[in-house]
N, C-alpha and C. Protein backbone atom coordinates (compact mmCIF):
# COMPACT_ATOMS: atom_id res chain seq x y z
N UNK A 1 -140.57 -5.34 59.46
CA UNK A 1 -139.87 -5.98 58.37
C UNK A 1 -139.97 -5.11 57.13
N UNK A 2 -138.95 -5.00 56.48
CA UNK A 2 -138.94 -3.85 54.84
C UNK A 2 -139.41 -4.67 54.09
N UNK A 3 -140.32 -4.56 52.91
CA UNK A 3 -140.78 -5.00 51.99
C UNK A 3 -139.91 -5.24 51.21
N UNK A 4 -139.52 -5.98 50.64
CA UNK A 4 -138.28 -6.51 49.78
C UNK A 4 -138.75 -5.56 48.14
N UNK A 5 -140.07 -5.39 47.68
CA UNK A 5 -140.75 -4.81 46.23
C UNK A 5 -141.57 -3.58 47.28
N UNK A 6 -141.65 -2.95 46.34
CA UNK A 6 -142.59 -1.31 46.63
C UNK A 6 -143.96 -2.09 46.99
N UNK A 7 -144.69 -1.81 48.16
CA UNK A 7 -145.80 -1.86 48.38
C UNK A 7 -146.98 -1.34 47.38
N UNK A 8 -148.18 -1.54 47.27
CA UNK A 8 -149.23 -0.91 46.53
C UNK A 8 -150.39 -0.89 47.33
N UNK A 9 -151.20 -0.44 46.88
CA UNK A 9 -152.82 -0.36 47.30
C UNK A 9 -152.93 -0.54 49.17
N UNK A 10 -154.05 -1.28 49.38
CA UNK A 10 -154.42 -0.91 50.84
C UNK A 10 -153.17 -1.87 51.59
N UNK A 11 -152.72 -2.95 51.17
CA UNK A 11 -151.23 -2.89 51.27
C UNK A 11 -150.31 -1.93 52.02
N UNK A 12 -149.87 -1.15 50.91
CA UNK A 12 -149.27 -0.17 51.10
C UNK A 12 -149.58 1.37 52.15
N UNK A 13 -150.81 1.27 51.91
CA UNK A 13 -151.58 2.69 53.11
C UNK A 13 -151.61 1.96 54.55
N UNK A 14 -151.70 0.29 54.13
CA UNK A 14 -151.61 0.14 55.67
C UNK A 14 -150.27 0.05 56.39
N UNK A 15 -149.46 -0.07 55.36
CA UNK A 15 -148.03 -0.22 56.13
C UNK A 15 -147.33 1.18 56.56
N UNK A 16 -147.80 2.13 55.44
CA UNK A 16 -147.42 3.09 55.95
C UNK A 16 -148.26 4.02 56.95
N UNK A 17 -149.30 3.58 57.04
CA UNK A 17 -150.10 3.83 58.66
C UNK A 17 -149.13 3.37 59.87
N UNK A 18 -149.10 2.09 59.47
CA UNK A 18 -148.37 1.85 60.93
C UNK A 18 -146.94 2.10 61.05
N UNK A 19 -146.29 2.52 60.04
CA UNK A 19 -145.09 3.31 60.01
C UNK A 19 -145.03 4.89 60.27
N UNK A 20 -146.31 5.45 60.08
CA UNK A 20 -146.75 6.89 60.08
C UNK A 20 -145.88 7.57 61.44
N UNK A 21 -145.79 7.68 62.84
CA UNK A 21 -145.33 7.80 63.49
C UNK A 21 -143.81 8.14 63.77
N UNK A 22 -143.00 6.91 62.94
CA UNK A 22 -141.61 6.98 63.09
C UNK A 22 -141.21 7.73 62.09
N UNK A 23 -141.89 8.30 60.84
CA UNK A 23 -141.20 9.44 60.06
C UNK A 23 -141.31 9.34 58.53
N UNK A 24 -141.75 10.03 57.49
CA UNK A 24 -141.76 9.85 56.44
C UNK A 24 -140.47 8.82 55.75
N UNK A 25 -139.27 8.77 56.04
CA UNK A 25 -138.02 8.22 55.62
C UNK A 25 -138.35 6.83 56.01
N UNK A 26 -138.69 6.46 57.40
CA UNK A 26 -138.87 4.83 58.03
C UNK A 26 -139.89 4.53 57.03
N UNK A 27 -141.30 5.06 57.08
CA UNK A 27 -142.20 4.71 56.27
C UNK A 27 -141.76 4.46 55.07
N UNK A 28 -140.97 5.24 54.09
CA UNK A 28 -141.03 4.76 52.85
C UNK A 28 -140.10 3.79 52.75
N UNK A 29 -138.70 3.36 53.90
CA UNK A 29 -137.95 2.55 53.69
C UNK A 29 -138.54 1.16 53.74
N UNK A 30 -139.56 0.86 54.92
CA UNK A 30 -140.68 -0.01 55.13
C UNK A 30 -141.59 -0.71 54.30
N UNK A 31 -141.56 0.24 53.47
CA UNK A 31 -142.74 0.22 52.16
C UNK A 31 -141.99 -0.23 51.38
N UNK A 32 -140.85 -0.50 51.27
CA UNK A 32 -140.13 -0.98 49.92
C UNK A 32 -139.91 -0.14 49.13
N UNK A 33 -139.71 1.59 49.60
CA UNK A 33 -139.38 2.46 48.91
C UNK A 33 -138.22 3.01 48.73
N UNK A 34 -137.54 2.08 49.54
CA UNK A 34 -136.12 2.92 50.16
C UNK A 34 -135.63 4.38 50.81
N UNK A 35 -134.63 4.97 49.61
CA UNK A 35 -135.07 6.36 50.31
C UNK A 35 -136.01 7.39 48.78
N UNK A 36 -136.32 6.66 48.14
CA UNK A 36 -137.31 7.01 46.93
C UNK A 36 -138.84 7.64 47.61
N UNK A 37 -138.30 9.04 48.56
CA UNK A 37 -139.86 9.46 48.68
C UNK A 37 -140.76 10.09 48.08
N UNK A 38 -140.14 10.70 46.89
CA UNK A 38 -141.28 11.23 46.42
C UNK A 38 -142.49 9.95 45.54
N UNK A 39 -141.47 8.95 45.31
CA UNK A 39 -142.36 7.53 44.57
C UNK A 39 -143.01 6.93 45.60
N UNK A 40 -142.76 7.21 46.91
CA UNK A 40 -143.09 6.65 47.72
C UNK A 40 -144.72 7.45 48.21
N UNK A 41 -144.67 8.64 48.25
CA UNK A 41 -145.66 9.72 48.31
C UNK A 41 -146.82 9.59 47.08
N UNK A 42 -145.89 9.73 45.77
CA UNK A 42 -147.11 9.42 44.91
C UNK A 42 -147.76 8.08 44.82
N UNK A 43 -147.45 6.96 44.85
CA UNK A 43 -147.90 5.82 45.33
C UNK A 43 -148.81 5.79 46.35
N UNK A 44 -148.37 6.22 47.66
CA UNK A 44 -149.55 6.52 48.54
C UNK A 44 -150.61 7.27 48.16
N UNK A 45 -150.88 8.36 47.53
CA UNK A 45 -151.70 8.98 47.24
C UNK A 45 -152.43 8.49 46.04
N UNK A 46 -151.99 7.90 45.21
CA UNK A 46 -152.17 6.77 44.54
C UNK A 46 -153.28 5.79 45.01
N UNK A 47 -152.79 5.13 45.78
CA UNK A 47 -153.35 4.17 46.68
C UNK A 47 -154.93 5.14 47.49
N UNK A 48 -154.49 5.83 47.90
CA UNK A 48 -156.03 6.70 48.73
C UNK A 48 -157.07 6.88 47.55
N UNK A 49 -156.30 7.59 46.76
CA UNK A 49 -157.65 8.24 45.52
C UNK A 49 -158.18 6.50 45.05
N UNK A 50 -157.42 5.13 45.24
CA UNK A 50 -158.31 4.00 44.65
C UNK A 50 -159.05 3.60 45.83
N UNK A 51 -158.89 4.17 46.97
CA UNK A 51 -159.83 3.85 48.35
C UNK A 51 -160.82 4.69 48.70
N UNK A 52 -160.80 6.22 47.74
CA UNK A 52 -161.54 6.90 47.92
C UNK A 52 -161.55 7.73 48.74
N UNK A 53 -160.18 8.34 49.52
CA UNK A 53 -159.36 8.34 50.47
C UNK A 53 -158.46 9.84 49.73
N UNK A 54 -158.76 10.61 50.56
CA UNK A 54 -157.83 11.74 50.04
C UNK A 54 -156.32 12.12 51.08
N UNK A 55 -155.20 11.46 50.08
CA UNK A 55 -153.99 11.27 51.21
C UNK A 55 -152.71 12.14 50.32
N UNK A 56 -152.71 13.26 51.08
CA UNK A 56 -152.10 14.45 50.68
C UNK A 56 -150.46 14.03 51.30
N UNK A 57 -150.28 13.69 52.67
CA UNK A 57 -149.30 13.38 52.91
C UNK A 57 -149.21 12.30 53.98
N UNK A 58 -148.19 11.67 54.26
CA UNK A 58 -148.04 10.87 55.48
C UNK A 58 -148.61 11.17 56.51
N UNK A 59 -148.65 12.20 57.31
CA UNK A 59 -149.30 13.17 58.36
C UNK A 59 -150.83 12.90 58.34
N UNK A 60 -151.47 12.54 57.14
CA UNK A 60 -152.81 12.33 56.84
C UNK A 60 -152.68 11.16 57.56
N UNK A 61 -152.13 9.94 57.37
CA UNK A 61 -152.58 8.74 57.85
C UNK A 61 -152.87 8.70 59.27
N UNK A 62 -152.16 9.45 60.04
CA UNK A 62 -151.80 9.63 61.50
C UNK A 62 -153.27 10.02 61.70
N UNK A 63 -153.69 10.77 61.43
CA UNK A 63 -155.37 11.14 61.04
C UNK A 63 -156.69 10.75 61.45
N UNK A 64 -156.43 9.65 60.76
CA UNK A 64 -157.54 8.84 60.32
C UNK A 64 -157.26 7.17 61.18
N UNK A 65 -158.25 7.02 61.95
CA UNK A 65 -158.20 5.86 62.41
C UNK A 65 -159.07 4.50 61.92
N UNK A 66 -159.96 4.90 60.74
CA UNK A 66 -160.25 3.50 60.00
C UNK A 66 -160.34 4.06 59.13
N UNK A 67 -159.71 3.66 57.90
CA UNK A 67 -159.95 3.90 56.07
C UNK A 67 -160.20 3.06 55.86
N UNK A 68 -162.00 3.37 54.36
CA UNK A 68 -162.10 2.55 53.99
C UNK A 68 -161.59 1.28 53.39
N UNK A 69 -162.05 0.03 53.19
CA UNK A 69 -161.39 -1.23 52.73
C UNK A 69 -161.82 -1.27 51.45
């Protein structure tokens, strides 16, 4: 389901975890980013540095199989 508003915080890292797979574009459309990826990118990374979480790109999430909460 697309987020109708831009995702945020662990929210947002988790949706685009489980979007991680089908492609930076699905992910951010998912996220309520539309096709806005670079807002969609800084937001995520956004979101990691408040989890403590260093998330350079989508590819990172694929990564990592538990981030902190």
């Amino acid at each position: 389901m697309v987020a109708r508003q831009p995702l945020t915080g662990i929210i947002l890292v988790d949706c685009a975890k489980a979007n991680a797979a089908q492609g930076l574009k699905v992910a951010a459309r998912q996220c309520g980013y539309g096709s806005g990826l670079k807002s969609f990118l800084a937001a995520l990374q956004s979101a990691g540095e408040e989890m403590g979480v260093e998330i350079e790109e989508l590819e990172d999430l694929r990564n990592q199989r538990d981030l902190p909460q």
